[in-house]
C-alpha atoms as a PDB file:
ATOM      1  CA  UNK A   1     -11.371   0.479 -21.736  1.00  0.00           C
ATOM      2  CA  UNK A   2     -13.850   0.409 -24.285  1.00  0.00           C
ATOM      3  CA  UNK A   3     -14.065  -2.693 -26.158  1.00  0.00           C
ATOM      4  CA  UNK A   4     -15.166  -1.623 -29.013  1.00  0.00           C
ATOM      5  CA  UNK A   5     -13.129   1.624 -29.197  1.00  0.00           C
ATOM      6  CA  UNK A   6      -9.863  -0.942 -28.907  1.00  0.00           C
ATOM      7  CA  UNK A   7     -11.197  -3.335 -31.557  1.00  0.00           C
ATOM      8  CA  UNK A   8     -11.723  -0.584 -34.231  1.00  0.00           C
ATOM      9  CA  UNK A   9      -7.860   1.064 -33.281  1.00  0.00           C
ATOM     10  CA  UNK A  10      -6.487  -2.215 -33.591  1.00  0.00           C
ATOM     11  CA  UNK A  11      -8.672  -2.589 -36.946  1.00  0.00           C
ATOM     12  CA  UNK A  12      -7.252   1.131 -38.599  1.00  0.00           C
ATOM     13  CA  UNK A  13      -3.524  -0.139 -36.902  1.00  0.00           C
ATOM     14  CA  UNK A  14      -3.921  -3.130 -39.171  1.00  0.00           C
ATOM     15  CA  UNK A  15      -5.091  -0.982 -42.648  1.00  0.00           C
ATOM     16  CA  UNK A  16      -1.698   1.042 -41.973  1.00  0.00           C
ATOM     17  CA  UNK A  17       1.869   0.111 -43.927  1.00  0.00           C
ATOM     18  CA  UNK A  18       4.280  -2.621 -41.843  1.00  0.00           C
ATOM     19  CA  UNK A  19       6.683   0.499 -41.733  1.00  0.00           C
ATOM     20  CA  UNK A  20       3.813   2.666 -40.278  1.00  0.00           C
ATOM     21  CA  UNK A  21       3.097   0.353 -37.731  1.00  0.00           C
ATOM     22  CA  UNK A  22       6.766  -0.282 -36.549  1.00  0.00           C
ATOM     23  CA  UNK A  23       6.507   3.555 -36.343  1.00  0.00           C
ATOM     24  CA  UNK A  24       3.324   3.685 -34.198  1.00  0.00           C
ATOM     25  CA  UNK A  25       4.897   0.459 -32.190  1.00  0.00           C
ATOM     26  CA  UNK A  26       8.167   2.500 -30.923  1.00  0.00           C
ATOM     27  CA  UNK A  27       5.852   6.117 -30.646  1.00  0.00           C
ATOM     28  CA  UNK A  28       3.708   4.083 -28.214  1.00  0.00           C
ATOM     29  CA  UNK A  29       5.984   1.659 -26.860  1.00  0.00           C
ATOM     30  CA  UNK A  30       8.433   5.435 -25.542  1.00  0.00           C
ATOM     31  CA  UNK A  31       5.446   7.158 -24.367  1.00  0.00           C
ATOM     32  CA  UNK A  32       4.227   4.135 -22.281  1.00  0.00           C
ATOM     33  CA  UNK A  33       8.227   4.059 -20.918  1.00  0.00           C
ATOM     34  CA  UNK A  34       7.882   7.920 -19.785  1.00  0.00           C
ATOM     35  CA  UNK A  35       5.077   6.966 -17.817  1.00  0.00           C
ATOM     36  CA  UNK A  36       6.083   3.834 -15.939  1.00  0.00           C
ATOM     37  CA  UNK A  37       9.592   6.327 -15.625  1.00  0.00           C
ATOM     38  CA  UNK A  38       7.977   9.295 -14.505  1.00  0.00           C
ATOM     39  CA  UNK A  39       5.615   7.000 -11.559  1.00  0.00           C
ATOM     40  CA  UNK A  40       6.556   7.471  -7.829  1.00  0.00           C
ATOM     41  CA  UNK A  41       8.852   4.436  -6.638  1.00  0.00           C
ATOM     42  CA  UNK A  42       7.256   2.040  -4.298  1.00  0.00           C
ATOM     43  CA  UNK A  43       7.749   3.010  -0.258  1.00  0.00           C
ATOM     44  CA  UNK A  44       9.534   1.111   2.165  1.00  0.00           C
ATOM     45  CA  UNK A  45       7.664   0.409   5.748  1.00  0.00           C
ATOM     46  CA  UNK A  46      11.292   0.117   6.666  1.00  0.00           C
ATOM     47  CA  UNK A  47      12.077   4.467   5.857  1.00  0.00           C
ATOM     48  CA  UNK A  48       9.865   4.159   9.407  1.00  0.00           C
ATOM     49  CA  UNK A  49      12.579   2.565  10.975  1.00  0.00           C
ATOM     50  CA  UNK A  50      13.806   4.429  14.473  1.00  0.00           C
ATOM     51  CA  UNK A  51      11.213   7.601  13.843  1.00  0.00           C
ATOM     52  CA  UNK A  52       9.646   8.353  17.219  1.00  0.00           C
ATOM     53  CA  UNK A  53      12.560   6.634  18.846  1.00  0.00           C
ATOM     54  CA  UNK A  54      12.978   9.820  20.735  1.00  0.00           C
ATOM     55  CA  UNK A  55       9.457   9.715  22.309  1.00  0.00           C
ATOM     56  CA  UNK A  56      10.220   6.872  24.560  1.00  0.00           C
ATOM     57  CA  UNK A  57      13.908   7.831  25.524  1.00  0.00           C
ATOM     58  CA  UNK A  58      12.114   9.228  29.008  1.00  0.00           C
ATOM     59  CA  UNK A  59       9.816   6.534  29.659  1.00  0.00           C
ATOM     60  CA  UNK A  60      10.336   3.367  31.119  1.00  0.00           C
ATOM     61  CA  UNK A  61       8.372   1.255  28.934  1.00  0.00           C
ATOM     62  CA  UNK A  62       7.773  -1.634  31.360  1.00  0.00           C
ATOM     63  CA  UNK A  63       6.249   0.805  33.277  1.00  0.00           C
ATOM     64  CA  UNK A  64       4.055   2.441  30.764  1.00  0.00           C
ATOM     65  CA  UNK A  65       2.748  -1.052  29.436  1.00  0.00           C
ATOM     66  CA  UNK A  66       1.959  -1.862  33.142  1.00  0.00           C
ATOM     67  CA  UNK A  67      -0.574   1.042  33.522  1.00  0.00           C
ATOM     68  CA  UNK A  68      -1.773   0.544  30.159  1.00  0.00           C
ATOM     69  CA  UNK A  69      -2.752  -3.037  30.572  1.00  0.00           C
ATOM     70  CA  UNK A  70      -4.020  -2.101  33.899  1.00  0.00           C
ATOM     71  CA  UNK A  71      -6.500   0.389  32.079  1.00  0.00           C
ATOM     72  CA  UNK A  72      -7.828  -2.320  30.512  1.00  0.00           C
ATOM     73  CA  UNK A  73      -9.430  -4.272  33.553  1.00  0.00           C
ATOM     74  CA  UNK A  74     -12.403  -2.479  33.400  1.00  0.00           C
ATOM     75  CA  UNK A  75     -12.851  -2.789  29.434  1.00  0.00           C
ATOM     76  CA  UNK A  76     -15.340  -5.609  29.272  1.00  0.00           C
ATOM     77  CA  UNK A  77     -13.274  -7.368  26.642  1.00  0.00           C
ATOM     78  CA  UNK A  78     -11.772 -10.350  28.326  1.00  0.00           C
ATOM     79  CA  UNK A  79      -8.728 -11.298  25.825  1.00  0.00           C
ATOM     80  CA  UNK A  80      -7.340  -7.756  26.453  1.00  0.00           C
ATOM     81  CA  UNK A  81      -7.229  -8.182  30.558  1.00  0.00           C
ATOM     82  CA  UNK A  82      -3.883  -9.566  31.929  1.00  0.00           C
ATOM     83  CA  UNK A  83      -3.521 -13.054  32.719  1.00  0.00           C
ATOM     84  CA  UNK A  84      -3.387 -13.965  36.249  1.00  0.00           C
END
């Protein structure tokens, strides 16, 4: 915001009548509540919940982690490889 731009609005709000300002309070204060109104609500991680479930319903995951880890052996990066 321009500081300057918002110091001279505030200035001309100030010049106007207390009844014109009241006015120019609720005009502002209902357009600012049909924005926040109209905003997307917040997600929750938990709408993730059990999606992709169904990828893993033919895999034994013990398994899967096994080979995985295995995989890793040759990696280079020593906190990754299994402990013996």
């Amino acid at each position: 915001m321009e500081t300057q731009r918002y110091e001279q609005i505030l200035s001309d709000i100030q010049t106007l009548p207390l009844s014109e300002q009241l006015l120019l309070l609720e005009q502002t204060a209902s357009l600012v509540r049909n924005k926040a109104t109209s905003l997307p609500k917040p997600r929750s991680i938990m709408e993730l919940k059990g999606m992709g479930k169904d990828i893993w319903k033919k895999i034994d995951v013990d398994k899967y982690f096994a080979e995985e880890r295995a995989s890793w052996s040759g990696s280079g990066i020593s906190f990754l490889k299994p402990k013996s």
